[in-house]
PDB file of N, CA and C in Angstrom:
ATOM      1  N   UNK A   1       0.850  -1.162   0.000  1.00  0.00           N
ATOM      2  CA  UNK A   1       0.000   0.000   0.000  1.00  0.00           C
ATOM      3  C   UNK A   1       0.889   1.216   0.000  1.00  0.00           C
ATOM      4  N   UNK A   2       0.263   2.511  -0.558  1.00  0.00           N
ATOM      5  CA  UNK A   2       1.224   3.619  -0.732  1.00  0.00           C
ATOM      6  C   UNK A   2       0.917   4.525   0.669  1.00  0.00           C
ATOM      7  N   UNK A   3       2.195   4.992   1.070  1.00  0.00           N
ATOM      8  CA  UNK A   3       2.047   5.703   2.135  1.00  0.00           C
ATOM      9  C   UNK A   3       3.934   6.078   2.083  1.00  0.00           C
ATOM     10  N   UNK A   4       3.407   7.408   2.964  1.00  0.00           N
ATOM     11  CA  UNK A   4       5.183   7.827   3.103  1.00  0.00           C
ATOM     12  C   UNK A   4       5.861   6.912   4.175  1.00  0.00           C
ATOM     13  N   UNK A   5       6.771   6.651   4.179  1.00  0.00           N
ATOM     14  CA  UNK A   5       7.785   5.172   5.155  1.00  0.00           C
ATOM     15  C   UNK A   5       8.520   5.981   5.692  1.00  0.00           C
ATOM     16  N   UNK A   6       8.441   7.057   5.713  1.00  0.00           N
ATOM     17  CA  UNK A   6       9.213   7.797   6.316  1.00  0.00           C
ATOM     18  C   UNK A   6       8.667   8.540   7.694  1.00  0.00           C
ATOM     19  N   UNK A   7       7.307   8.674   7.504  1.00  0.00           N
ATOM     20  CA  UNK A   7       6.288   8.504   8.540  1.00  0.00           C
ATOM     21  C   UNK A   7       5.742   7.638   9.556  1.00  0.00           C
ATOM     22  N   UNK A   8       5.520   6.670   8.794  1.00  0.00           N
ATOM     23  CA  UNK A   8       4.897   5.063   8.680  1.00  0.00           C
ATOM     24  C   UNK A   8       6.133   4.093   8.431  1.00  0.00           C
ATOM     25  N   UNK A   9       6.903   3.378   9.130  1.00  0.00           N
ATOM     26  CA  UNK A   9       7.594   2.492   8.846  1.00  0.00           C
ATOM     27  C   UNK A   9       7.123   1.210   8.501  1.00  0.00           C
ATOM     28  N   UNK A  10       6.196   1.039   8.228  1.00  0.00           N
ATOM     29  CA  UNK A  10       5.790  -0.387   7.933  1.00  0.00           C
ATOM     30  C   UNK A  10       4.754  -0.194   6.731  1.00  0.00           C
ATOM     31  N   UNK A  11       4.411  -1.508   5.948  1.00  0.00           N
ATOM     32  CA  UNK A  11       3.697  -1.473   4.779  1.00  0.00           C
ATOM     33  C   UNK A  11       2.511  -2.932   5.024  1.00  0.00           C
ATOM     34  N   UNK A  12       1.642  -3.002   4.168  1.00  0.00           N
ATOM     35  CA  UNK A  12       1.521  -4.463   3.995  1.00  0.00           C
ATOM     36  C   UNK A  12       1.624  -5.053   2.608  1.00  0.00           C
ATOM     37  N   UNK A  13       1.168  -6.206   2.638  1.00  0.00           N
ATOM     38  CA  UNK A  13       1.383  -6.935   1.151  1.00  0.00           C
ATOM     39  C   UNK A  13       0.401  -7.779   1.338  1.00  0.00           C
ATOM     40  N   UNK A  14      -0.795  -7.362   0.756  1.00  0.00           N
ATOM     41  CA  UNK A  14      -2.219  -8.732   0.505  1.00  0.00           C
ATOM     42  C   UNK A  14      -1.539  -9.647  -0.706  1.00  0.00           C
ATOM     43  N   UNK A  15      -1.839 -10.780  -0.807  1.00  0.00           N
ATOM     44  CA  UNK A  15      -2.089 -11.414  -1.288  1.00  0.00           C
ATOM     45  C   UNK A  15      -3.028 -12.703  -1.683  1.00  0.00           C
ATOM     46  N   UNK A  16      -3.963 -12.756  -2.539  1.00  0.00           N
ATOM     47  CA  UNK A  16      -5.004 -13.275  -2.891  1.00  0.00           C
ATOM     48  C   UNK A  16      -4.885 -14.625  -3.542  1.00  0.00           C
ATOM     49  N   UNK A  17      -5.248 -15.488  -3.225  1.00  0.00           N
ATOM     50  CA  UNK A  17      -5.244 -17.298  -3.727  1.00  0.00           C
ATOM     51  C   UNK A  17      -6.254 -18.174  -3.716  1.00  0.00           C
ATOM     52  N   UNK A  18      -6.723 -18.367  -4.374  1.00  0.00           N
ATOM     53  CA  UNK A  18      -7.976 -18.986  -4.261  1.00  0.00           C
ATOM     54  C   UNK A  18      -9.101 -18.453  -3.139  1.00  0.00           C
ATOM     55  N   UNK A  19      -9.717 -18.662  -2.367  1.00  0.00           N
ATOM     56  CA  UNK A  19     -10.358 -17.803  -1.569  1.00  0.00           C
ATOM     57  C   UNK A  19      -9.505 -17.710   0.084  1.00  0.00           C
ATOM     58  N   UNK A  20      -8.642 -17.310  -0.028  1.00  0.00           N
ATOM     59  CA  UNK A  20      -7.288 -17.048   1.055  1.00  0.00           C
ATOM     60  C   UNK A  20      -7.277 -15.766   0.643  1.00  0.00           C
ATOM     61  N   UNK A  21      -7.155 -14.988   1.903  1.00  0.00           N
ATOM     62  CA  UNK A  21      -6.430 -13.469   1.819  1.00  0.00           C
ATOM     63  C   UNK A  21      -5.393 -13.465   3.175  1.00  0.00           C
ATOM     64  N   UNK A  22      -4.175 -13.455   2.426  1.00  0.00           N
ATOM     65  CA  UNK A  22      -2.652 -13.461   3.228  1.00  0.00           C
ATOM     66  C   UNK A  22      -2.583 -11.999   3.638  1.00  0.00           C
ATOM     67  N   UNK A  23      -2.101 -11.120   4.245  1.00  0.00           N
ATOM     68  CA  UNK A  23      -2.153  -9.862   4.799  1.00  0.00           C
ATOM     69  C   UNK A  23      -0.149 -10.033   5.976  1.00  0.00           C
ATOM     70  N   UNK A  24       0.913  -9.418   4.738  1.00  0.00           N
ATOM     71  CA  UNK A  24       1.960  -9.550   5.822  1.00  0.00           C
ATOM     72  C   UNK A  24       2.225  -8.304   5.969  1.00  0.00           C
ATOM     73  N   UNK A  25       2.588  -7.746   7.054  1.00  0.00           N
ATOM     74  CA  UNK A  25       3.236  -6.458   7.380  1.00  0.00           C
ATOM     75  C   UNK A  25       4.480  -6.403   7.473  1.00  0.00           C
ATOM     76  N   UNK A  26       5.264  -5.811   6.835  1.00  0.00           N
ATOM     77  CA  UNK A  26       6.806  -5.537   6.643  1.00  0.00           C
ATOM     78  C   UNK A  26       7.083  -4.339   6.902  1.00  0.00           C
ATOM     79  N   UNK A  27       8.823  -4.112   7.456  1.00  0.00           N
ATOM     80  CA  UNK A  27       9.355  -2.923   7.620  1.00  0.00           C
ATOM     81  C   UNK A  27       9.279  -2.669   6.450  1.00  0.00           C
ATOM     82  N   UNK A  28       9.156  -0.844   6.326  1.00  0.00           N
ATOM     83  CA  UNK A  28       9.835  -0.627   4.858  1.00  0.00           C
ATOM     84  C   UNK A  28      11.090   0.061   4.875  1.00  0.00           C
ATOM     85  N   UNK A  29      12.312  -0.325   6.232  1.00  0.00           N
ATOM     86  CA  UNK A  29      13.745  -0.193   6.253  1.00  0.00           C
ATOM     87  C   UNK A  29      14.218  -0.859   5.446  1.00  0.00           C
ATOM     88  N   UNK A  30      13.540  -2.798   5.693  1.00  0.00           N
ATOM     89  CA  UNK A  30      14.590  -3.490   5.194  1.00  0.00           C
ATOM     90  C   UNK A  30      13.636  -4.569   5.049  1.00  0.00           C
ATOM     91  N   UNK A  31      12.494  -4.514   4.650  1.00  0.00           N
ATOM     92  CA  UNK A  31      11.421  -5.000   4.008  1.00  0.00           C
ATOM     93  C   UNK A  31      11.570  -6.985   4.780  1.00  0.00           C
ATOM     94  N   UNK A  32      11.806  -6.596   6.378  1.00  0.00           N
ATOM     95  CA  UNK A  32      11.296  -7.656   7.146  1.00  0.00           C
ATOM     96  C   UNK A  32      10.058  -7.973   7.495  1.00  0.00           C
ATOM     97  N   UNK A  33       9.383  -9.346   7.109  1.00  0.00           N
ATOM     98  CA  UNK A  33       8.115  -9.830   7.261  1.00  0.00           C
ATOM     99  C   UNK A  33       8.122  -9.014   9.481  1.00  0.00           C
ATOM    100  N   UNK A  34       7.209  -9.269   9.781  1.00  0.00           N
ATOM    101  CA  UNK A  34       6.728  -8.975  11.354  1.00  0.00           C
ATOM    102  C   UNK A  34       5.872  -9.527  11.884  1.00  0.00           C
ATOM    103  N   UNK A  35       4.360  -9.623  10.957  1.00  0.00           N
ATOM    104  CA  UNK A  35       3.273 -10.084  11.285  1.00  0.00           C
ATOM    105  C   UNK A  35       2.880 -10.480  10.274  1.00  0.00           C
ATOM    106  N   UNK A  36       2.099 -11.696  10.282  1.00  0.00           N
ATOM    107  CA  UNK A  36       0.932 -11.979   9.135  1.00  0.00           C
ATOM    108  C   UNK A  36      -0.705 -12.344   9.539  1.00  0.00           C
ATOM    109  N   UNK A  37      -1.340 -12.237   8.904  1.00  0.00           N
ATOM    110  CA  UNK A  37      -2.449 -12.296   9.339  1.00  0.00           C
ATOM    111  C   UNK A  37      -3.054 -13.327   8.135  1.00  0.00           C
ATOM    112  N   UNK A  38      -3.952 -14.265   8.417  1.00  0.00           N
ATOM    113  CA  UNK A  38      -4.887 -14.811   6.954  1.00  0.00           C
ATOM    114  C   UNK A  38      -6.703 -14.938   7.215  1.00  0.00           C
ATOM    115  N   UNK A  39      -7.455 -14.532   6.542  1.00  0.00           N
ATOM    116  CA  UNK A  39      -8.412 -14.920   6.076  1.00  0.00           C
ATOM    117  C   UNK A  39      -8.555 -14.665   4.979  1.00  0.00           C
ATOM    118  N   UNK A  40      -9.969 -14.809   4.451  1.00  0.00           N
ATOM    119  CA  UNK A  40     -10.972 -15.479   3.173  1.00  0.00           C
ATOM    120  C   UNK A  40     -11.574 -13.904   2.447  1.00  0.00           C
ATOM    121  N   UNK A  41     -11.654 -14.290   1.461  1.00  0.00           N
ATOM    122  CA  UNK A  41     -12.069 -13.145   1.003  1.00  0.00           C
ATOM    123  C   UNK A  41     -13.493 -14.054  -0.622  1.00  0.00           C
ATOM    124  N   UNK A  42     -14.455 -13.109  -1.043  1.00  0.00           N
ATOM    125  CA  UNK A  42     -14.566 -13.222  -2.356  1.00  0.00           C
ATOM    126  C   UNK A  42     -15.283 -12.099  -2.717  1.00  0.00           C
ATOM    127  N   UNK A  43     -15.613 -12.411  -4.290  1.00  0.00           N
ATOM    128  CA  UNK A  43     -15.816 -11.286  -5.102  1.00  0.00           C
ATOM    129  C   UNK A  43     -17.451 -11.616  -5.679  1.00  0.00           C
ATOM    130  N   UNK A  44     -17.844 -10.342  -5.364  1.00  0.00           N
ATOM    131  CA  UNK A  44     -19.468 -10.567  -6.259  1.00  0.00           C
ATOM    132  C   UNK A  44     -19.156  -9.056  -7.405  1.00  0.00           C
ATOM    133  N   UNK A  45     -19.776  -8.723  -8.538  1.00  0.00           N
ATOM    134  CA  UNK A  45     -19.919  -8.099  -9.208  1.00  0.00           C
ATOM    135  C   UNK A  45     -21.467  -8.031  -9.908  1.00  0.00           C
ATOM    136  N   UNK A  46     -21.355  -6.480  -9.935  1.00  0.00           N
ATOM    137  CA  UNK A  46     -22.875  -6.123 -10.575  1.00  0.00           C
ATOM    138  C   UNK A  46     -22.263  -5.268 -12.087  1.00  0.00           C
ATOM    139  N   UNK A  47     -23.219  -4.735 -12.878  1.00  0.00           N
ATOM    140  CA  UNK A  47     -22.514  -4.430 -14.231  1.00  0.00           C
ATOM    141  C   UNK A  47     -21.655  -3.315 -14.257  1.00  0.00           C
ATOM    142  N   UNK A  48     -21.724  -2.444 -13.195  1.00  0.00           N
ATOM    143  CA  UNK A  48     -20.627  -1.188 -12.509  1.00  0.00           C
ATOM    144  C   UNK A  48     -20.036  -1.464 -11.608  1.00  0.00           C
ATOM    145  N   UNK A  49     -19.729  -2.459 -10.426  1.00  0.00           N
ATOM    146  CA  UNK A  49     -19.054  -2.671  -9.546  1.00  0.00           C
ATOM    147  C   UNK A  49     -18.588  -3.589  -9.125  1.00  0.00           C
ATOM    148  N   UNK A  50     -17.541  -3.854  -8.686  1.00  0.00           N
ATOM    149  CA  UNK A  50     -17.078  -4.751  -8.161  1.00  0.00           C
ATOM    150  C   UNK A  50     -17.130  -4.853  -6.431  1.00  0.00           C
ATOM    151  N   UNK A  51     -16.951  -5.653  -5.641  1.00  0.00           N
ATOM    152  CA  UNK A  51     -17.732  -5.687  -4.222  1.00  0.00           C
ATOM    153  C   UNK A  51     -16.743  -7.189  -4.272  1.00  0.00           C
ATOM    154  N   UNK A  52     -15.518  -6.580  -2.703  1.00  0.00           N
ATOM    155  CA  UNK A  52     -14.739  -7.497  -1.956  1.00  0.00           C
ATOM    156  C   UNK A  52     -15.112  -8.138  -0.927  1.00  0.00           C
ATOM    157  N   UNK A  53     -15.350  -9.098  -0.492  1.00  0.00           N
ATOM    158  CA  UNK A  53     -16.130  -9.093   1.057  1.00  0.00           C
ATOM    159  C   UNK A  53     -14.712  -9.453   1.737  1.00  0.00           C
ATOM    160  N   UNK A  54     -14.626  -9.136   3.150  1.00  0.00           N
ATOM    161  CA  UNK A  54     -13.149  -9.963   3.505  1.00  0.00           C
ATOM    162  C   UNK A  54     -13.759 -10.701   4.800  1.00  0.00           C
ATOM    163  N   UNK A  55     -13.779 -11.742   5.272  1.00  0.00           N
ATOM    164  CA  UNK A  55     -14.062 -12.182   6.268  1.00  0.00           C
ATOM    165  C   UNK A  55     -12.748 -13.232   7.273  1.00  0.00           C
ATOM    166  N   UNK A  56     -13.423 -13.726   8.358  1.00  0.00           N
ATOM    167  CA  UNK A  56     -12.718 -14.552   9.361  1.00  0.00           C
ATOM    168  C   UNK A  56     -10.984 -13.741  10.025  1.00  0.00           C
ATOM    169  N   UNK A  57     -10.877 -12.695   9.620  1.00  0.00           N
ATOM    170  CA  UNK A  57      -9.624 -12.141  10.421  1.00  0.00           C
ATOM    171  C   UNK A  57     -10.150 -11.796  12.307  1.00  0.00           C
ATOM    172  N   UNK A  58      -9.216 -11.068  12.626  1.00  0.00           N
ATOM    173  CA  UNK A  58      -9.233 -11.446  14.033  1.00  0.00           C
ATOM    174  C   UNK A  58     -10.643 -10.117  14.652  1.00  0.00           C
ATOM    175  N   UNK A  59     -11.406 -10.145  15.441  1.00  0.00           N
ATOM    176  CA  UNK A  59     -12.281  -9.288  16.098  1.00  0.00           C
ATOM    177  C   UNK A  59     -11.683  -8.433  16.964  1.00  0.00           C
ATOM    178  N   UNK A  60     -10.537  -8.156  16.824  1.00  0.00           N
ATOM    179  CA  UNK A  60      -9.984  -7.154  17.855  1.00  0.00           C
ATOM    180  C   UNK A  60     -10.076  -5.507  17.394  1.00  0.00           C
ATOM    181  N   UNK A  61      -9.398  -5.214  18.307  1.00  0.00           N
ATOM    182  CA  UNK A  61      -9.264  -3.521  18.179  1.00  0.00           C
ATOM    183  C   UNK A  61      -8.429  -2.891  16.607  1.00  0.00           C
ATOM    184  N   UNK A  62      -7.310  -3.857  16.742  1.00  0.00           N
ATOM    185  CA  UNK A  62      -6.716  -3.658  15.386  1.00  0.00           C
ATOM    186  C   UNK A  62      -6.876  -4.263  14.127  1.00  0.00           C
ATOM    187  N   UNK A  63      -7.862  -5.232  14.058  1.00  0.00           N
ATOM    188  CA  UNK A  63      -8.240  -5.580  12.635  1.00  0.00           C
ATOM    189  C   UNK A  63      -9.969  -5.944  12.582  1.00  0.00           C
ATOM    190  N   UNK A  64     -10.710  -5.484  13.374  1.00  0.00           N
ATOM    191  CA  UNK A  64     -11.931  -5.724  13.231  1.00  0.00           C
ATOM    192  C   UNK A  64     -12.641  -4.761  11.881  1.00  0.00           C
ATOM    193  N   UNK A  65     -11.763  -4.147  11.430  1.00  0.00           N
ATOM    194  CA  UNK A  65     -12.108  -3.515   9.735  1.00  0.00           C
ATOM    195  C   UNK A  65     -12.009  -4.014   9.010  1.00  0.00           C
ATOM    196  N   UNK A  66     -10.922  -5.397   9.277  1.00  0.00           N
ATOM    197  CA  UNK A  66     -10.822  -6.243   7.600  1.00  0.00           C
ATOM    198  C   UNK A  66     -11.777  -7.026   7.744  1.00  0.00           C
ATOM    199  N   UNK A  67     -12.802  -7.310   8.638  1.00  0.00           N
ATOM    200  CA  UNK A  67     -14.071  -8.206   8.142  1.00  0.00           C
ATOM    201  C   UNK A  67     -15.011  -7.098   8.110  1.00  0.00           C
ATOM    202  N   UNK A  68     -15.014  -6.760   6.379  1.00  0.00           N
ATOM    203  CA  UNK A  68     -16.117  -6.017   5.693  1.00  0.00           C
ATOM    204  C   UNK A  68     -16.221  -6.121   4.260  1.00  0.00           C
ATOM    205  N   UNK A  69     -17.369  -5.738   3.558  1.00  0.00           N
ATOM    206  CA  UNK A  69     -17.368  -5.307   2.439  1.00  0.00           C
ATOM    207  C   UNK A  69     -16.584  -3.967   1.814  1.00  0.00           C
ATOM    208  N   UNK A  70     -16.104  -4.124   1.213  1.00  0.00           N
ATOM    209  CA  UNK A  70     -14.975  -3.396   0.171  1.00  0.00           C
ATOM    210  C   UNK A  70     -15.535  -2.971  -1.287  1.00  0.00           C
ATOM    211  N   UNK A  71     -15.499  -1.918  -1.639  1.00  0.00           N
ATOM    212  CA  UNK A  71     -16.357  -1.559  -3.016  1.00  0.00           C
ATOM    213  C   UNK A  71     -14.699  -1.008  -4.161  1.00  0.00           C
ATOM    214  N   UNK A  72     -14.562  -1.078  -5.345  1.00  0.00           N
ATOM    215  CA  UNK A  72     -13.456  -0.790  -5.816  1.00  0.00           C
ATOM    216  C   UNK A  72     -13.913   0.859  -6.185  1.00  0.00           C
ATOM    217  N   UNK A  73     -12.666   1.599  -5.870  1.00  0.00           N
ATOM    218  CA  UNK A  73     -12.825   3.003  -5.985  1.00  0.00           C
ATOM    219  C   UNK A  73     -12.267   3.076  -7.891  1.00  0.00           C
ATOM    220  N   UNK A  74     -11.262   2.049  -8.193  1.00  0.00           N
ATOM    221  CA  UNK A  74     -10.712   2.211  -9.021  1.00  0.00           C
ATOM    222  C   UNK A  74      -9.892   0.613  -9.363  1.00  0.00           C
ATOM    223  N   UNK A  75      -9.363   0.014 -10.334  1.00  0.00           N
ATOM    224  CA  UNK A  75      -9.310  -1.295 -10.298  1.00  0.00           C
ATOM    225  C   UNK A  75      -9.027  -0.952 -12.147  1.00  0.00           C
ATOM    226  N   UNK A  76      -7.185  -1.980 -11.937  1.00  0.00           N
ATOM    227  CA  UNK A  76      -7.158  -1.576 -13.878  1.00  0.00           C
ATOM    228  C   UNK A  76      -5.978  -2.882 -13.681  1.00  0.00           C
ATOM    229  N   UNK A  77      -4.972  -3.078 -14.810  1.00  0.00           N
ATOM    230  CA  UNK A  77      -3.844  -3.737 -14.934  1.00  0.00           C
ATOM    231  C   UNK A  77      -3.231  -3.563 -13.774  1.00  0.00           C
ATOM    232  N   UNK A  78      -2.494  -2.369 -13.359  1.00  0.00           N
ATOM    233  CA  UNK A  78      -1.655  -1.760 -12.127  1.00  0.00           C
ATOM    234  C   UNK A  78      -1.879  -1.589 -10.956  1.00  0.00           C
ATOM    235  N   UNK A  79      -3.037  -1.779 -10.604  1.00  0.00           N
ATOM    236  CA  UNK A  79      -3.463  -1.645  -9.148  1.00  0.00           C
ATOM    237  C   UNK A  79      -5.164  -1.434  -9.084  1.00  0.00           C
ATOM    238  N   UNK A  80      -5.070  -1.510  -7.242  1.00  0.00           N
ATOM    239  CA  UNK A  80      -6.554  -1.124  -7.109  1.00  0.00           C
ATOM    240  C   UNK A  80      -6.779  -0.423  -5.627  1.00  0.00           C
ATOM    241  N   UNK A  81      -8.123   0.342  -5.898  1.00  0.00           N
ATOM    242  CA  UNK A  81      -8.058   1.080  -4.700  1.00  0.00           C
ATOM    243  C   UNK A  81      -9.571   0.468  -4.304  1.00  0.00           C
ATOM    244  N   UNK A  82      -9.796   0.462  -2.986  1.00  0.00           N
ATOM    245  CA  UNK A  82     -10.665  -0.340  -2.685  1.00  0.00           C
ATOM    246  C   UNK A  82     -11.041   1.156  -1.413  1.00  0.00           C
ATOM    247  N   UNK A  83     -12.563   0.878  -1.011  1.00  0.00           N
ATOM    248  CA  UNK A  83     -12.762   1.744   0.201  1.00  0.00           C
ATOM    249  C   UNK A  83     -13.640   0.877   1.000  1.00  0.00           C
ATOM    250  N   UNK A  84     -14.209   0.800   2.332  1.00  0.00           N
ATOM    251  CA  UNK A  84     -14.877   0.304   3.093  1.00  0.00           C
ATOM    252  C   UNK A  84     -15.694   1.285   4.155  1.00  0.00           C
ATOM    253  N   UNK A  85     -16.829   1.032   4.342  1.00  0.00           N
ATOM    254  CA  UNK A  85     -17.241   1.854   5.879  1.00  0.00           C
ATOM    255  C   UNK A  85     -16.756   1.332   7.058  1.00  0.00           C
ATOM    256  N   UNK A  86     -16.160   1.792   8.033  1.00  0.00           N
ATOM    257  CA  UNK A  86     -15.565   1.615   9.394  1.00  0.00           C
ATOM    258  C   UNK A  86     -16.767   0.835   9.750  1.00  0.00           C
ATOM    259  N   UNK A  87     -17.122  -0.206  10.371  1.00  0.00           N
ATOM    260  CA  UNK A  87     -18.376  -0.427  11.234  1.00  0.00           C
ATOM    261  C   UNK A  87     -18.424  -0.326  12.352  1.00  0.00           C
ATOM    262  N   UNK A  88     -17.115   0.085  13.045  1.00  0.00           N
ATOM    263  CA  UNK A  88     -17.109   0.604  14.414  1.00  0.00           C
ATOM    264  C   UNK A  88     -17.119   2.325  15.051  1.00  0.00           C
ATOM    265  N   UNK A  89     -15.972   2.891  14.246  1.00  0.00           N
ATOM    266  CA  UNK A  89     -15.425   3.812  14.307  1.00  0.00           C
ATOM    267  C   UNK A  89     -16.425   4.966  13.141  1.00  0.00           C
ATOM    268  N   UNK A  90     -16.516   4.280  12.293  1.00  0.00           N
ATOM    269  CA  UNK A  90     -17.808   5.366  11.331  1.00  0.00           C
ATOM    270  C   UNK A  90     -16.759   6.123  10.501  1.00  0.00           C
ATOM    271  N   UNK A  91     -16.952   6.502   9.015  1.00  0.00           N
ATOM    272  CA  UNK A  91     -15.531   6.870   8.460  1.00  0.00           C
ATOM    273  C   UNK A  91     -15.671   5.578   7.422  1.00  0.00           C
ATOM    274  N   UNK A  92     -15.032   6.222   6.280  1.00  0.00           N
ATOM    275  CA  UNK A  92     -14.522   5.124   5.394  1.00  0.00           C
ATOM    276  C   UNK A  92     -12.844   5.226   5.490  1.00  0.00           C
ATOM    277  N   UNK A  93     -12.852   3.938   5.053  1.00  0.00           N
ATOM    278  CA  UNK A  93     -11.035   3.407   5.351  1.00  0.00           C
ATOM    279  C   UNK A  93     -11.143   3.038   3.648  1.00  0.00           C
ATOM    280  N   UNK A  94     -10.116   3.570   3.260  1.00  0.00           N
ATOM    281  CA  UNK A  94      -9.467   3.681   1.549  1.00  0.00           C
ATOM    282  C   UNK A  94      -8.137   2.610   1.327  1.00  0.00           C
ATOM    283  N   UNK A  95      -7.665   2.214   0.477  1.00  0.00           N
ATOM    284  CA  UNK A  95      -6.373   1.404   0.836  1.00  0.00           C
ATOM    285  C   UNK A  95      -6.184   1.370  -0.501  1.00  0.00           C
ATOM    286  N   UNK A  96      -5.214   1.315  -0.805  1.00  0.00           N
ATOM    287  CA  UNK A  96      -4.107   1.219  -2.589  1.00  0.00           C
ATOM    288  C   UNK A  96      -3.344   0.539  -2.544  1.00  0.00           C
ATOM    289  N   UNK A  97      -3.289  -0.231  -3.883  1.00  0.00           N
ATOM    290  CA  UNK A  97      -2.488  -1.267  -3.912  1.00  0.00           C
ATOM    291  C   UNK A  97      -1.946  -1.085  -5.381  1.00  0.00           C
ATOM    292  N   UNK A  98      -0.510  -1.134  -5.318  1.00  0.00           N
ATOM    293  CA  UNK A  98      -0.006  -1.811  -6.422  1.00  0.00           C
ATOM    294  C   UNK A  98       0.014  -2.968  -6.788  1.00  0.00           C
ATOM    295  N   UNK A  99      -0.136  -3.724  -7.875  1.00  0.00           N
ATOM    296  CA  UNK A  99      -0.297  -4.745  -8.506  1.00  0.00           C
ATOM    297  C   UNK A  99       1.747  -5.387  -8.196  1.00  0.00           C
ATOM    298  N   UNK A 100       2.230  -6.570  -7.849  1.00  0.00           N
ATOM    299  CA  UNK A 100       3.028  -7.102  -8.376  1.00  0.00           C
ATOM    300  C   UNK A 100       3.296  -8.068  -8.497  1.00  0.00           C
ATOM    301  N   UNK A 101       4.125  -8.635  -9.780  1.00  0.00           N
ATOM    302  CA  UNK A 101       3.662 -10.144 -10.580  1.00  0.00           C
ATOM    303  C   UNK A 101       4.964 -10.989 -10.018  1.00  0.00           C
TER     304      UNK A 101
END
């Protein structure tokens, strides 16, 4: 995800596999794994949208946002930006991703 590392020392890296969603957090000093996290994710689509659901990650304070629906803000070859409503906190949470192969 894009963010200044100079601020933010850490990044993550989703990765998607069959219905698995991998989630590792790395320094971005020296791009050491730290944490990983996994659940499930899938995809429904209508003729304008695409719609992520992410489910089974942990119910805590710090990841009770990744079990939600996700709508694509934007989605091409290179990346995608996805947004969600907070269901706790209220607020949408945005996230960008570069694509890499």
């Amino acid at each position: 995800m894009s963010h200044d590392t100079t601020l933010i020392n850490d990044y993550y890296m989703w990765t998607f596999k069959d219905d698995q969603l991998t989630i590792i957090r790395k320094r971005a000093s020296d791009d050491v794994a730290f944490d990983t996290l996994t659940g499930n994710y899938t995809v429904r689509t209508t003729l304008t949208r695409v719609f992520i659901t992410t489910t089974n990650f942990p119910d805590n304070a710090s990841w009770y946002w990744m079990n939600a629906e996700w709508f694509d803000v934007a989605l091409n070859n290179k990346g995608l930006v996805v947004a969600s409503e907070d269901p706790q906190a209220g607020g949408i949470k945005e996230l960008e991703f570069t694509r890499i192969d």
